[in-house]
Protein backbone atom coordinates (compact mmCIF):
# COMPACT_ATOMS: atom_id res chain seq x y z
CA UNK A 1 -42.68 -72.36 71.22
CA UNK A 2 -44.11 -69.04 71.73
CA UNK A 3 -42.35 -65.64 70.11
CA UNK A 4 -43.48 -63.77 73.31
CA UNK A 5 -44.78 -64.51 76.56
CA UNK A 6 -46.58 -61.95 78.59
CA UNK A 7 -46.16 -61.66 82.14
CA UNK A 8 -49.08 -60.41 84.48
CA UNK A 9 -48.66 -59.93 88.37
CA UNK A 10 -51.78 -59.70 90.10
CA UNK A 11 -53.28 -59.15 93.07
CA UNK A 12 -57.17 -59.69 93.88
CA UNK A 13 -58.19 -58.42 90.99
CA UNK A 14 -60.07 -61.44 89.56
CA UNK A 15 -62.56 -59.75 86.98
CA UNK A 16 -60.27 -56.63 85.71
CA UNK A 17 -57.40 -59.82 84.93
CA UNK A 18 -60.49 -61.82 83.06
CA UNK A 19 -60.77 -59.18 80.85
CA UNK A 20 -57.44 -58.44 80.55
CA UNK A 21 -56.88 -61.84 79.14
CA UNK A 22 -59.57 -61.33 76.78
CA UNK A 23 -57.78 -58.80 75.26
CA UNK A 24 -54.58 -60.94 74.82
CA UNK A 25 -57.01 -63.12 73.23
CA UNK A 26 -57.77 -61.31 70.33
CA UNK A 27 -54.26 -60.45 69.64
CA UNK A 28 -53.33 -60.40 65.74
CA UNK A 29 -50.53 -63.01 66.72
CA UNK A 30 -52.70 -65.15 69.45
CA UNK A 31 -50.96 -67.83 68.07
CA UNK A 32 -47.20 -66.78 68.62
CA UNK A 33 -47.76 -65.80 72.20
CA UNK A 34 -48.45 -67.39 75.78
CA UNK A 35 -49.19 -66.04 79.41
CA UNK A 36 -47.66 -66.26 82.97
CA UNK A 37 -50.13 -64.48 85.36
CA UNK A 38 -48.82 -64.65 89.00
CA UNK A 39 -50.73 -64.05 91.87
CA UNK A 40 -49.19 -61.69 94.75
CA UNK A 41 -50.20 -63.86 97.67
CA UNK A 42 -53.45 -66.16 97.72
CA UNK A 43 -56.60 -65.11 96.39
CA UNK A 44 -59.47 -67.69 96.43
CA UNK A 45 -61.47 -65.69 93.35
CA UNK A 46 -58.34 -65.41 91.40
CA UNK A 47 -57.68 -69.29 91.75
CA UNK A 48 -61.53 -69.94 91.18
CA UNK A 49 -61.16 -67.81 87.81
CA UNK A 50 -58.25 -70.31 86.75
CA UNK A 51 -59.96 -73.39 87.47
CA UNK A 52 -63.33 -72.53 86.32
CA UNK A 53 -62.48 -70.36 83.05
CA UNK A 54 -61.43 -71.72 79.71
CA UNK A 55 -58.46 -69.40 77.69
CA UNK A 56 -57.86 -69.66 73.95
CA UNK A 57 -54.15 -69.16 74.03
CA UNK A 58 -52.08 -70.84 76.54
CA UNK A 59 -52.39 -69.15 80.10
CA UNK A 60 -50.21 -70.37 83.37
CA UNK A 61 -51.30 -69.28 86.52
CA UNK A 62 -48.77 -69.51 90.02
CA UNK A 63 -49.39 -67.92 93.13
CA UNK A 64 -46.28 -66.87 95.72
CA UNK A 65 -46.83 -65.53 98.81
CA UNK A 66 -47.48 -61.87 99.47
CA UNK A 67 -44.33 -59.73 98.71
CA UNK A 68 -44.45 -57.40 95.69
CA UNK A 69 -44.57 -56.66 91.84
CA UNK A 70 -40.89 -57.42 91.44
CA UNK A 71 -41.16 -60.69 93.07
CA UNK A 72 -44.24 -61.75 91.05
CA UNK A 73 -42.29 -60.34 87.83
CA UNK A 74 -38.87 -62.53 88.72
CA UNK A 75 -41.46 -65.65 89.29
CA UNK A 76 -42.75 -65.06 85.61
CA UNK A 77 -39.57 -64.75 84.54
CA UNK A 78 -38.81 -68.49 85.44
CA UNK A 79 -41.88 -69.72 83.36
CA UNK A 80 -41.49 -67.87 80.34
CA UNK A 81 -40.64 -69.91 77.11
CA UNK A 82 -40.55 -66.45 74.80
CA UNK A 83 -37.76 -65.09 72.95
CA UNK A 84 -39.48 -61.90 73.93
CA UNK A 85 -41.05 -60.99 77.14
CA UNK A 86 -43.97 -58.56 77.66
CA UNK A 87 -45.06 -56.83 81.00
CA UNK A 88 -48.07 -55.29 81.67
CA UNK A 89 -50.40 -54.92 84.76
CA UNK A 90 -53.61 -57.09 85.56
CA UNK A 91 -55.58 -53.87 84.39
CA UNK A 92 -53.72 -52.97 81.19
CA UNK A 93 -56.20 -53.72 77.90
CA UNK A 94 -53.71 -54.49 74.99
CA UNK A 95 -55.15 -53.06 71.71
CA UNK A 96 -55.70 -56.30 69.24
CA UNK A 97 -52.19 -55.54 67.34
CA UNK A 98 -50.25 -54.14 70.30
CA UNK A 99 -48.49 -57.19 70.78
CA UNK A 100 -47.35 -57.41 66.95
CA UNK A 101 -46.61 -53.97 66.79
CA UNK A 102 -43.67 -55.06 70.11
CA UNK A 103 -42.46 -57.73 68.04
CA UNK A 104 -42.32 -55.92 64.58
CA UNK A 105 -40.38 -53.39 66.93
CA UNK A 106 -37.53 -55.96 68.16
CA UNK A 107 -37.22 -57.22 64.82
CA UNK A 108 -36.42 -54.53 62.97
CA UNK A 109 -33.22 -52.44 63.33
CA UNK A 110 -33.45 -48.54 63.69
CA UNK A 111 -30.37 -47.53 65.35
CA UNK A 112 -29.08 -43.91 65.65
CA UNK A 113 -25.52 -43.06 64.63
CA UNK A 114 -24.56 -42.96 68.26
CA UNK A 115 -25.85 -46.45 68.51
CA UNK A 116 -24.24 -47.67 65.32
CA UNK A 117 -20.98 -46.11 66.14
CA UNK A 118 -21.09 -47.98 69.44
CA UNK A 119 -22.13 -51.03 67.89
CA UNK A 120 -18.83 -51.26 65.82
CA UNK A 121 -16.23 -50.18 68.47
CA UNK A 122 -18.10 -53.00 70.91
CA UNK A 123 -18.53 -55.34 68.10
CA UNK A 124 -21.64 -56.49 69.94
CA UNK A 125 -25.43 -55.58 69.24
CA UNK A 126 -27.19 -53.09 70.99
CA UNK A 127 -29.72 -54.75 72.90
CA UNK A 128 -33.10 -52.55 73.27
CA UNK A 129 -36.74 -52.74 74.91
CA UNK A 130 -39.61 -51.80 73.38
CA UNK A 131 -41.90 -49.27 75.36
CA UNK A 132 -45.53 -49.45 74.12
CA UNK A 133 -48.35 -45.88 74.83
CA UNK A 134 -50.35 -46.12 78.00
CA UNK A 135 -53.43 -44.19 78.05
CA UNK A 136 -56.56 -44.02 80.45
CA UNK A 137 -60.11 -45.99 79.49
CA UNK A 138 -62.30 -43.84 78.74
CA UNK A 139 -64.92 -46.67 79.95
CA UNK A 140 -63.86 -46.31 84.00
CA UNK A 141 -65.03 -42.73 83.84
CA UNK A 142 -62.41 -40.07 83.42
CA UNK A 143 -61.86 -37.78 86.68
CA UNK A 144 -60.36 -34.14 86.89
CA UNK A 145 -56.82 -35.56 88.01
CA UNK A 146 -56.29 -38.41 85.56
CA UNK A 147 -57.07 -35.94 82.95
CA UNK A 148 -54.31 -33.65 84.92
CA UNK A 149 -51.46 -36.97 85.73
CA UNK A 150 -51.67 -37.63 81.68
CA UNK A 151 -51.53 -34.05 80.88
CA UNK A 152 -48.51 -33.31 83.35
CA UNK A 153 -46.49 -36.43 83.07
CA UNK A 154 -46.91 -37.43 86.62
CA UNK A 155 -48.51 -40.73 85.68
CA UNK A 156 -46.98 -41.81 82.52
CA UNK A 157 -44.94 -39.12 79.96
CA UNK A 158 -46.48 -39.82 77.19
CA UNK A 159 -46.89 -36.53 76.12
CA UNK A 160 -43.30 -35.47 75.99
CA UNK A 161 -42.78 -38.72 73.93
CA UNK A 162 -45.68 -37.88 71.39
CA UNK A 163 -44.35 -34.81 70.79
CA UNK A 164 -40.34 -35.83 70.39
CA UNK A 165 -41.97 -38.60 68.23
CA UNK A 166 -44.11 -35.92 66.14
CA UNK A 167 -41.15 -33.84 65.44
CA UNK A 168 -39.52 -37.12 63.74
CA UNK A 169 -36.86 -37.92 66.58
CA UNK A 170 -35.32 -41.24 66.65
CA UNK A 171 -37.77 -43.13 68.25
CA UNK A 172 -35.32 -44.05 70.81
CA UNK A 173 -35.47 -42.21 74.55
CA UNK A 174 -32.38 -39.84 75.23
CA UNK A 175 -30.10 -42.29 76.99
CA UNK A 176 -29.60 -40.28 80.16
CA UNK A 177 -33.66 -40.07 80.55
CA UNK A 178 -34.66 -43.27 79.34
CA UNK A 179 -35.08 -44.78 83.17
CA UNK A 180 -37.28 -42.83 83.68
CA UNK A 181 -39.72 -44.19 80.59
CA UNK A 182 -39.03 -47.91 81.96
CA UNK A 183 -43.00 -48.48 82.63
CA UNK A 184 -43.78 -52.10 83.37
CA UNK A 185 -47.38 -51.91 82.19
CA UNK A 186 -46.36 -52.28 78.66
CA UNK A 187 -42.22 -52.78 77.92
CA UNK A 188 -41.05 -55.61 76.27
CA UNK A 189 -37.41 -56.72 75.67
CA UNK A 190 -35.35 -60.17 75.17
CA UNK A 191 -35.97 -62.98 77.28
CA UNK A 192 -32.12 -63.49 78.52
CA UNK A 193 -31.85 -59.61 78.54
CA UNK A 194 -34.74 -59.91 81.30
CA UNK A 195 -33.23 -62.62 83.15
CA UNK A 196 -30.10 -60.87 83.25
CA UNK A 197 -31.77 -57.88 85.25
CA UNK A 198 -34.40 -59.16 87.61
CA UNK A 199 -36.32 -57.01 89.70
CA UNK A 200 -35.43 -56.15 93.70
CA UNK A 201 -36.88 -58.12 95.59
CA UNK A 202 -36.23 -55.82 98.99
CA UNK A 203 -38.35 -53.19 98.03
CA UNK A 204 -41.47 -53.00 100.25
CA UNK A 205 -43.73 -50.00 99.27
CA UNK A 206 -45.54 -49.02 96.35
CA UNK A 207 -43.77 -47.73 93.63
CA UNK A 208 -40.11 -46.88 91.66
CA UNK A 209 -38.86 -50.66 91.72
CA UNK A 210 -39.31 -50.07 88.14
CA UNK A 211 -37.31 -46.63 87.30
CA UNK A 212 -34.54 -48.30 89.82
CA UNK A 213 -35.18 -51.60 86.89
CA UNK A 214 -34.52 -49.20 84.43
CA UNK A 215 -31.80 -47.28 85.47
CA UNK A 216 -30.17 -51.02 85.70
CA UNK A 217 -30.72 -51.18 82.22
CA UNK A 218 -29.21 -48.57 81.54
CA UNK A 219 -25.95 -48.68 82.88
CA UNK A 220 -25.79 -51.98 81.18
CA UNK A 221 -26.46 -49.97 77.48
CA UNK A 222 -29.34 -51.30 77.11
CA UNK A 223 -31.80 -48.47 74.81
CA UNK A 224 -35.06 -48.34 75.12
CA UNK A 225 -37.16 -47.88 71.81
CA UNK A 226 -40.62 -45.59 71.64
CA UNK A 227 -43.65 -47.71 69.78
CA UNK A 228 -46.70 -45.35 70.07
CA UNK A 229 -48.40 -47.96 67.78
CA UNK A 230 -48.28 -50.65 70.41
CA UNK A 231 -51.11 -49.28 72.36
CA UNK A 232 -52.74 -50.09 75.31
CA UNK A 233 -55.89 -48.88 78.02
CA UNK A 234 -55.32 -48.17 81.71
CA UNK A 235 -58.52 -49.40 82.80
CA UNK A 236 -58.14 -47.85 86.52
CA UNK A 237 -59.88 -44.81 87.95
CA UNK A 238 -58.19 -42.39 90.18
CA UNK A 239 -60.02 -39.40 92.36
CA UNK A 240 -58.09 -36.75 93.75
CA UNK A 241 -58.00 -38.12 97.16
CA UNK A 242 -57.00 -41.30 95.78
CA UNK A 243 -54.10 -39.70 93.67
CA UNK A 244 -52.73 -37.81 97.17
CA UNK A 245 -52.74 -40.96 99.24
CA UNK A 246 -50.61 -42.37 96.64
CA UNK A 247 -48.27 -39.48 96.34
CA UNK A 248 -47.69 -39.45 99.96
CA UNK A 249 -46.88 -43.32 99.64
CA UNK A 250 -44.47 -42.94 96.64
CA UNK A 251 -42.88 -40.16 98.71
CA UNK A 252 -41.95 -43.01 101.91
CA UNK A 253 -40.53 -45.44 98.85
CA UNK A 254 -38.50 -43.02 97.10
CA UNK A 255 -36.64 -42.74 100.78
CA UNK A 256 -36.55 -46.84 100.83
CA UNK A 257 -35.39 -46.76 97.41
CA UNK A 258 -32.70 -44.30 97.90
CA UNK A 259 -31.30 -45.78 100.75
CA UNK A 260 -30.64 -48.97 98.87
CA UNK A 261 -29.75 -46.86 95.32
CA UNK A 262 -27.28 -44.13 95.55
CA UNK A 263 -27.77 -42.73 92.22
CA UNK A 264 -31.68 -42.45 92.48
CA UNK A 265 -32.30 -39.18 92.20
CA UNK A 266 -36.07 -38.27 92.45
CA UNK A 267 -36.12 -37.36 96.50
CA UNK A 268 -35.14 -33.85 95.91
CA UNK A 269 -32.27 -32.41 97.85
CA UNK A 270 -30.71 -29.35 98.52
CA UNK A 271 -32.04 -25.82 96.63
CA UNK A 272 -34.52 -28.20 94.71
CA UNK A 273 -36.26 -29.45 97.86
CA UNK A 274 -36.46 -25.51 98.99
CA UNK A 275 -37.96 -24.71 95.60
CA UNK A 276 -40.02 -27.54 95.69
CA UNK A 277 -41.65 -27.02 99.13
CA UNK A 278 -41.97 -23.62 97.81
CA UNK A 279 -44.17 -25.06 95.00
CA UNK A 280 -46.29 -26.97 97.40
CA UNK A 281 -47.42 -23.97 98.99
CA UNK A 282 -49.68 -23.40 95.70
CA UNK A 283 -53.40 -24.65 95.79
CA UNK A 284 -52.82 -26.50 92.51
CA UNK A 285 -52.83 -30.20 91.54
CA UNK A 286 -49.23 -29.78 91.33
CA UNK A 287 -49.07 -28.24 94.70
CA UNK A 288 -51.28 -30.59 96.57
CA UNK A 289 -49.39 -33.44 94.49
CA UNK A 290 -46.06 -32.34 95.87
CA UNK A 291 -47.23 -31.73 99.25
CA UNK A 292 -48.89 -35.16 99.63
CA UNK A 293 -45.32 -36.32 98.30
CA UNK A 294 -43.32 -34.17 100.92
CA UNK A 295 -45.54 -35.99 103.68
CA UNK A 296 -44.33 -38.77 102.90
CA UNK A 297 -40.85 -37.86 102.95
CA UNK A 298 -41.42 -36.31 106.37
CA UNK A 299 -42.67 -39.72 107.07
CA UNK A 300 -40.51 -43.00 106.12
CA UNK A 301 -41.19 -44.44 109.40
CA UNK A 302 -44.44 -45.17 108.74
CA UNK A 303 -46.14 -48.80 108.80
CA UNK A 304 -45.82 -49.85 105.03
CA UNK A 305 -49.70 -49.73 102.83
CA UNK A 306 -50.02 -53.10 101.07
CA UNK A 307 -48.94 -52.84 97.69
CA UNK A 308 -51.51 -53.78 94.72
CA UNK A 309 -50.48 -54.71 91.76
CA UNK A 310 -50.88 -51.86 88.85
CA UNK A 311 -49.10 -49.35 86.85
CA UNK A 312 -46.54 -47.56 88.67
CA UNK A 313 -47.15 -43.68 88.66
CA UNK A 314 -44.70 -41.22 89.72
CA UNK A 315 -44.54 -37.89 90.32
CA UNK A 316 -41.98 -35.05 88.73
C-alpha cells in the first residue's frame, strides 16, 4: 500500500500532465507513492496518453463529466489508498525529493506551545497539512507580471512565508491567516482528514474553492505546516492581458463564493472597497489588477468562463 497518493485534476492538458508524471517518477520515494489523475470532462488526447503511455509507478486515470477542480479533487479522493494525500495541478513539476520532504513533514512533530497546550486540554492530536513552495519555471519564459504576482503575493505568498520562515518562526501559518496559504497545487494532509472536508461541489467559476477549503480546515483546528524544502515548478506562463482576464473572473467568483460563505471575506466592503477603488485609479499592476477585479464585481451576472484546471491565484 502506498504512503501517499497524489491527486491530479486535469483538463486538456495532455503533454504538460505527461511531464508532470515524469516528475513524480523520479521521486526519491517512487516506490511509497501512487497517482489518481482525473480528467474534468472528456478529452480524447488525455485518454490516448493513458492508453498509449507506460508509467513506472502506479498511475489511475478516471474521467467525470465537466464540472470543476473540486469535483475532480472529491473523485480522487475515492481512489486514494494513501495514508497521506498530495494535491497538485496537471502543470505543477515536483522537485525529485518534494514528495519525501511532505512525508518527513507529517511524520515528525513540531508543535508550538499554543498547539501543545491545546493538545493536552483536548487530549486529541493536532491534525496538520503540509504546504510545500510554489515557484514559476523559469523554462515557460518569465513575463513582467509573473515576476510582479510572485513578488506581490497575488499569485502565491511565498514571500511573506520565506521571510517569517528566515526569521526562525514556527514553521506553522498564524492560525487566523492560514486559509489563506491553503494552495492545492502542492498541500498534503491525512487521508481521513481529507475525506472529512471535501471540496464544494456548487462552485462554478474559476477560483477560491480552495481558500473557502481552507477556511473549513480551519474552523475544524486543523494547522497548516510551512515546508519550503518540498519544492515545486509552476510550469504556466501568464501575460498581462492574461493575468487581467483572470482577475476580472476571480472578481465574479468571489461574489458566488460569498453568497454561499458568509465569513469569506476577500470582496471588499465598506471604507475598504472606497479605498480600494481609490487604488485602482493608479496605472500600476496593482491598479490595473484591482480594476480588472472590480469589473468583475460590477459583473456577477455574467455567463460563467470554463474553468481549467491549474493553480488557483488570487488577488490581495
Amino acid at each position: 500500500m502506498p504512503l501517499l497518493s497524489v491527486i491530479i485534476p486535469t483538463h486538456k492538458r495532455a503533454d504538460i500532465l505527461k511531464e508532470c508524471l515524469h516528475h513524480l517518477e523520479r521521486q526519491t520515494i517512487a516506490d511509497r507513492i501512487d497517482v489518481i489523475v482525473v480528467s474534468d470532462g472528456r478529452d480524447d488526447k488525455t485518454v490516448a496518453l493513458f492508453a498509449n503511455a507506460a508509467f513506472r509507478i502506479p498511475v489511475r486515470f478516471f474521467e467525470i463529466g465537466k464540472s470543476q477542480q473540486g469535483s475532480a479533487r472529491n473523485e480522487g479522493l475515492q481512489h486514494a489508498q494513501g495514508t497521506y494525500v498530495l494535491f497538485i495541478g496537471d502543470d505543477i513539476f515536483l522537485a525529485p525529493d518534494a514528495c519525501e520532504k511532505h512525508l518527513e513533514s507529517h511524520e515528525r512533530c513540531e508543535l508550538s506551545a499554543l498547539d501543545y497546550e491545546h493538545q493536552l486540554k483536548s487530549h486529541t492530536a493536532v491534525r496538520k497539512a503540509v504546504l510545500g513552495f510554489i515557484t514559476w519555471d523559469p523554462a515557460v519564459g518569465i513575463t513582467p507580471v509573473m515576476t510582479w504576482l510572485e513578488q506581490s503575493g497575488w499569485q502565491f505568498g511565498y514571500l511573506d512565508l520565506n521571510i517569517r520562515h528566515a526569521a526562525g518562526a514556527e514553521p506553522f501559518i498564524p492560525h487566523r491567516l492560514q486559509h489563506r496559504y491553503t494552495y492545492t497545487s502542492n498541500i498534503s494532509l491525512p487521508l481521513d482528514l481529507a475525506k472529512q472536508h471535501l471540496f464544494r461541489t456548487d462552485v462554478h467559476l474559476y477560483g477560491w474553492e480552495d481558500i473557502e477549503w481552507g477556511m473549513r480546515l480551519r474552523n475544524a483546528g486543523v494547522r497548516v505546516f510551512y515546508e519550503p524544502d518540498a519544492k515545486a515548478l509552476h510550469h504556466h506562463r501568464i501575460t498581462l492581458e492574461e493575468s487581467l482576464k483572470r482577475m476580472e473572473i476571480l472578481g465574479r467568483s468571489a461574489v458566488e463564493i460569498q453568497e454561499k460563505v458568509s465569513e469569506f471575506d476577500r470582496v471588499p466592503r465598506g471604507w475598504k472597497l472606497f479605498l480600494y477603488r481609490i487604488a485602482a485609479m493608479l496605472p500600476t499592476m496593482a491598479g490595473r489588477h484591482r480594476k480588472a477585479f472590480l469589473k468583475g464585481l460590477r459583473h456577477v451576472d455574467a455567463p460563467a468562463t470554463p474553468r481549467k484546471a491549474s493553480s488557483t491565484p488570487r488577488g490581495t
